[in-house]
Protein backbone atom coordinates (compact mmCIF):
# COMPACT_ATOMS: atom_id res chain seq x y z
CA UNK A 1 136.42 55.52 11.02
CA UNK A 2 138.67 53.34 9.18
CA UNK A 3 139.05 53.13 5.39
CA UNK A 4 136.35 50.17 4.77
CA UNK A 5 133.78 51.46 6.72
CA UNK A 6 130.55 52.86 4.82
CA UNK A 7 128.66 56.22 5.15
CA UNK A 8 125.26 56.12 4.66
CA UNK A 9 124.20 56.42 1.00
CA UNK A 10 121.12 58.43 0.56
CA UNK A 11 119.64 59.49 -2.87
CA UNK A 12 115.74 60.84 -4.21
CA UNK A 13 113.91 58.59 -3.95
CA UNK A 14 110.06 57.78 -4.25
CA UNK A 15 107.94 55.97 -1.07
CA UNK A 16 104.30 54.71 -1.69
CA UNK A 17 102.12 53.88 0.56
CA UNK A 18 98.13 53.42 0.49
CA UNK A 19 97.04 57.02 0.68
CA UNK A 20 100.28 58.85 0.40
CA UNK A 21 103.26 59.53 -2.14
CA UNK A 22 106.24 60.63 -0.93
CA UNK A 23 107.98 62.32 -3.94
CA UNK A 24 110.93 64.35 -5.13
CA UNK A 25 110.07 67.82 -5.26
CA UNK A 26 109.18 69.51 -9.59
CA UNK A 27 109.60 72.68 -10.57
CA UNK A 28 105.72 72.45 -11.81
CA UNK A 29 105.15 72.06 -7.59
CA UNK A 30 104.21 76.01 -7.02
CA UNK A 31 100.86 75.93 -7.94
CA UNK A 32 100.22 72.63 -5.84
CA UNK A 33 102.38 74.14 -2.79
CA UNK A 34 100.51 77.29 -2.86
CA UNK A 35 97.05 75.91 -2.28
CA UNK A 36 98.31 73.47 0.32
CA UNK A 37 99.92 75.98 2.08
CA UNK A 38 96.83 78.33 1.94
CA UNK A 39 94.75 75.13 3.21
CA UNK A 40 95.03 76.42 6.85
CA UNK A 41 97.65 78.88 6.37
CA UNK A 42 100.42 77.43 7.58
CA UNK A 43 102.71 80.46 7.51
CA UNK A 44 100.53 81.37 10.53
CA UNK A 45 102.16 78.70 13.07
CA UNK A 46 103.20 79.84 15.93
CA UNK A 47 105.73 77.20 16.55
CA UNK A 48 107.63 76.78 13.07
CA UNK A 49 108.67 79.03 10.29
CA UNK A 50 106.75 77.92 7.28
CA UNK A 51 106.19 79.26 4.12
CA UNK A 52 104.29 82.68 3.41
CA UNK A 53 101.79 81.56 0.31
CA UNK A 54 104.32 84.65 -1.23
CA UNK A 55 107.75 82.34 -0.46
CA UNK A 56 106.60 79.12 -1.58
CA UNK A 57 107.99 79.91 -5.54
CA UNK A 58 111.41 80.55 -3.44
CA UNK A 59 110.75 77.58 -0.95
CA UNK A 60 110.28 75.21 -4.06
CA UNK A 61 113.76 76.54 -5.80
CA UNK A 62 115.59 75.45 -2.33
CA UNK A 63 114.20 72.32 -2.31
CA UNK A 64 114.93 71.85 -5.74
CA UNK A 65 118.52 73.47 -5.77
CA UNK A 66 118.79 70.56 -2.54
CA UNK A 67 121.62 69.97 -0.45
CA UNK A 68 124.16 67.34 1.30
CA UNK A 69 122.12 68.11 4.60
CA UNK A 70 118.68 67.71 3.55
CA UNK A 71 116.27 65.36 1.45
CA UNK A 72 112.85 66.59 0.57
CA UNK A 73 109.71 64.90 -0.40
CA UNK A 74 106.20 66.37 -1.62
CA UNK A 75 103.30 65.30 -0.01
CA UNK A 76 100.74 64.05 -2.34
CA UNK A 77 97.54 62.46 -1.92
CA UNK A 78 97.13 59.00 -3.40
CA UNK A 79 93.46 59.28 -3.92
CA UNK A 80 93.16 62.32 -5.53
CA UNK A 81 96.70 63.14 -6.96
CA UNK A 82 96.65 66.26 -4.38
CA UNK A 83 99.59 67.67 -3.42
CA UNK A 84 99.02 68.19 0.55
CA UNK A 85 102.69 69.63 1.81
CA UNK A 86 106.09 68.60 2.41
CA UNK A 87 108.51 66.69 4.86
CA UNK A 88 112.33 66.27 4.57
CA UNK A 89 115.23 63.99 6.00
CA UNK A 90 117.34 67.03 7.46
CA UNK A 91 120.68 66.84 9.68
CA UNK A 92 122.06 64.08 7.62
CA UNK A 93 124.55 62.54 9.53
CA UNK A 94 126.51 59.85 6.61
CA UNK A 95 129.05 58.65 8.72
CA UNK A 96 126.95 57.68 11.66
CA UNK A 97 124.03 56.36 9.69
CA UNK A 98 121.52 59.39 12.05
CA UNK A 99 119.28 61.76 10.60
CA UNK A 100 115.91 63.68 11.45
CA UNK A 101 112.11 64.30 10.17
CA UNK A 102 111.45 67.61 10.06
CA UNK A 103 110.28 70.86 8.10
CA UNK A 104 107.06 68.78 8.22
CA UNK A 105 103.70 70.49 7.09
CA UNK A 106 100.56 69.75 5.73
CA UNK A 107 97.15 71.15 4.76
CA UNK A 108 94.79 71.67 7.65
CA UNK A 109 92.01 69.53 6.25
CA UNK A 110 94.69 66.55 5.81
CA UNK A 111 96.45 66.58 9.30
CA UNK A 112 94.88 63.40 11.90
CA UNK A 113 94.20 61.55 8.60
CA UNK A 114 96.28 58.85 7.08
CA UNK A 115 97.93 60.60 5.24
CA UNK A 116 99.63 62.37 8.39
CA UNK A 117 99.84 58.72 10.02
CA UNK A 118 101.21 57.14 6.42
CA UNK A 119 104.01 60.13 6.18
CA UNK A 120 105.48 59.32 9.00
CA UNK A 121 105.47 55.52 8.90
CA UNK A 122 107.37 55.54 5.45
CA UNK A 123 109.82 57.98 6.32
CA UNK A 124 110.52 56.10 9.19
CA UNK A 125 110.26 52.26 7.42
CA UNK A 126 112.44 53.47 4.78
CA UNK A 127 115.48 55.01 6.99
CA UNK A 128 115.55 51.85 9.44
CA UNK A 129 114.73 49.06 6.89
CA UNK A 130 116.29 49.92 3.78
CA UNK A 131 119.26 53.16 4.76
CA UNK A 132 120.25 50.74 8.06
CA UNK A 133 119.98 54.40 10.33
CA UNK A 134 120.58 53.63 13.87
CA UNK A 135 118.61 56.45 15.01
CA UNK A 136 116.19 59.33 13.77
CA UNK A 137 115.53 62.21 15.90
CA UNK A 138 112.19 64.19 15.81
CA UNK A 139 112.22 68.01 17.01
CA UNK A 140 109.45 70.46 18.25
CA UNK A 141 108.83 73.51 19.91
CA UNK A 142 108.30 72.90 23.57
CA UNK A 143 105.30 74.89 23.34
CA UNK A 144 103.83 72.42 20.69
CA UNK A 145 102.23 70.21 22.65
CA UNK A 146 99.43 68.77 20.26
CA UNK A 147 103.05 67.70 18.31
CA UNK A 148 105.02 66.34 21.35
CA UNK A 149 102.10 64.48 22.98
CA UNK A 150 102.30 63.05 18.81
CA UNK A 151 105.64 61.47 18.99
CA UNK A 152 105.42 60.63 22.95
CA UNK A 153 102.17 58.69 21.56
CA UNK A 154 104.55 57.23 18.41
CA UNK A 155 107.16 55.72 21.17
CA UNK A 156 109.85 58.37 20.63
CA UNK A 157 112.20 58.92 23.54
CA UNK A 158 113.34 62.38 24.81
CA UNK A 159 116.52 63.38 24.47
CA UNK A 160 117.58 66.99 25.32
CA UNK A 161 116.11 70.15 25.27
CA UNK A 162 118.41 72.51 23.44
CA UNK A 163 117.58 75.92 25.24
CA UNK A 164 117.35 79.21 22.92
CA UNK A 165 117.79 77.25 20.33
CA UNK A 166 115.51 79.52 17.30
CA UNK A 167 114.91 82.76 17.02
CA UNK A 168 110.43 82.91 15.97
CA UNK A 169 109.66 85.03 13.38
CA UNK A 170 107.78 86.63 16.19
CA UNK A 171 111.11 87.46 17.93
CA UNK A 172 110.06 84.72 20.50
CA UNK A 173 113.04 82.53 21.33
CA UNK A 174 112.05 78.94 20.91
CA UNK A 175 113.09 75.96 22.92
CA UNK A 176 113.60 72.85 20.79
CA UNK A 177 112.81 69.41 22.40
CA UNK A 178 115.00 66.90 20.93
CA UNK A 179 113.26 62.82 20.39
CA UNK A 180 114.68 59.88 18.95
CA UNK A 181 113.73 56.49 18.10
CA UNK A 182 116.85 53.90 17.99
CA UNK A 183 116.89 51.42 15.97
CA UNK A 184 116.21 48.32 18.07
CA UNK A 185 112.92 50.33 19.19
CA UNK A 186 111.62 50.16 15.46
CA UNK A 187 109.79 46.85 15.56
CA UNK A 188 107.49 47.72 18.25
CA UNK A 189 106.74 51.51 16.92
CA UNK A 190 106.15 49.79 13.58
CA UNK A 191 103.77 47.67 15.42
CA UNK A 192 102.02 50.44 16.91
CA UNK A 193 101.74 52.53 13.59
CA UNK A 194 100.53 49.24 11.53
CA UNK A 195 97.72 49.00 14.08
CA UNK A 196 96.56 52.60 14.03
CA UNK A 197 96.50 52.46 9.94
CA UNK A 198 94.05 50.00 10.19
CA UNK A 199 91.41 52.00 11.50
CA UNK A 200 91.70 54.33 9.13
């Protein structure tokens, strides 16, 4: 890399959309967490290690401590100022303008909605239209399939599979299936995510 050449410049930031705001995490998010995260209890996935209802205080103090690595955003519901979960930029790579979605959850009664759909789409609009990222990579257990039949269905390419790649909090050893979506791909998945807002 030589001495002109940028690194990607990411900073909080708020995204709007019509049912969702994606927002920098408060210290008055506990309360708001809690409930979400009780809203299905999502501690009980099999396939990711999300919060206990007892962690989230803890969960919200490393999101708000924050890190070179990772951006976080609160989930909140336009309609009825709700907050519904959280989602981060993770793996931030600066210098070669990459990055992923991840550490994604959301209240059981609010997942297939637009909100879900909306997430997503601004996340992605806002790393390829206004950060310039050349890719974003989406990851999931392989035995997620409601999840990876999501992204095939979003126009995400596989990667790699990284084998043994987590330790569960079951003691099962998860495989991680690695997705992308490049940047000339963005158009058309844009496309495809416009149309599928409308019905909603």
């Amino acid at each position: 890399m030589t001495s002109a050449q940028k690194v990607l410049e990411i900073e909080l930031t708020i995204l709007k959309g019509n049912h969702v705001i994606l927002r920098p995490p408060l210290t008055t998010d506990v309360y708001g967490l809690s409930k979400a995260a009780k809203n299905g209890e999502i501690w009980n996935s099999p396939y990711s290690s999300f919060p206990h209802e007892n962690e989230i205080s803890a969960y919200l103090q490393e999101l708000l401590k924050g890190s070179k690595l990772f951006l976080p955003f609160i989930i909140v519901d336009r309609k009825s100022h709700t907050i519904v979960g959280t989602t981060r930029y993770l793996n931030i790579d600066r210098e070669n303008y990459r990055m992923e979605i991840g550490h994604t959850w959301i209240a059981k009664s609010f997942r297939r909605t637009a909100i879900d759909t909306e997430t997503k789409f601004l996340m992605l609009q806002y790393a390829f239209e206004k950060l310039d990222c050349i890719a974003i990579e989406l990851r999931t257990d392989i035995l997620n399939t409601v999840s990876r039949r999501a992204i095939e269905r979003l126009g995400a390419k596989e990667d790699v599979i990284l084998r043994n790649h987590k330790i569960m909090r079951n003691g099962r050893i998860r495989d991680t299936i690695c997705d992308s979506i490049i940047q000339s791909e963005w158009p058309l998945i844009k496309g495809r995510i416009l149309h599928k807002m409308i019905q909603y």
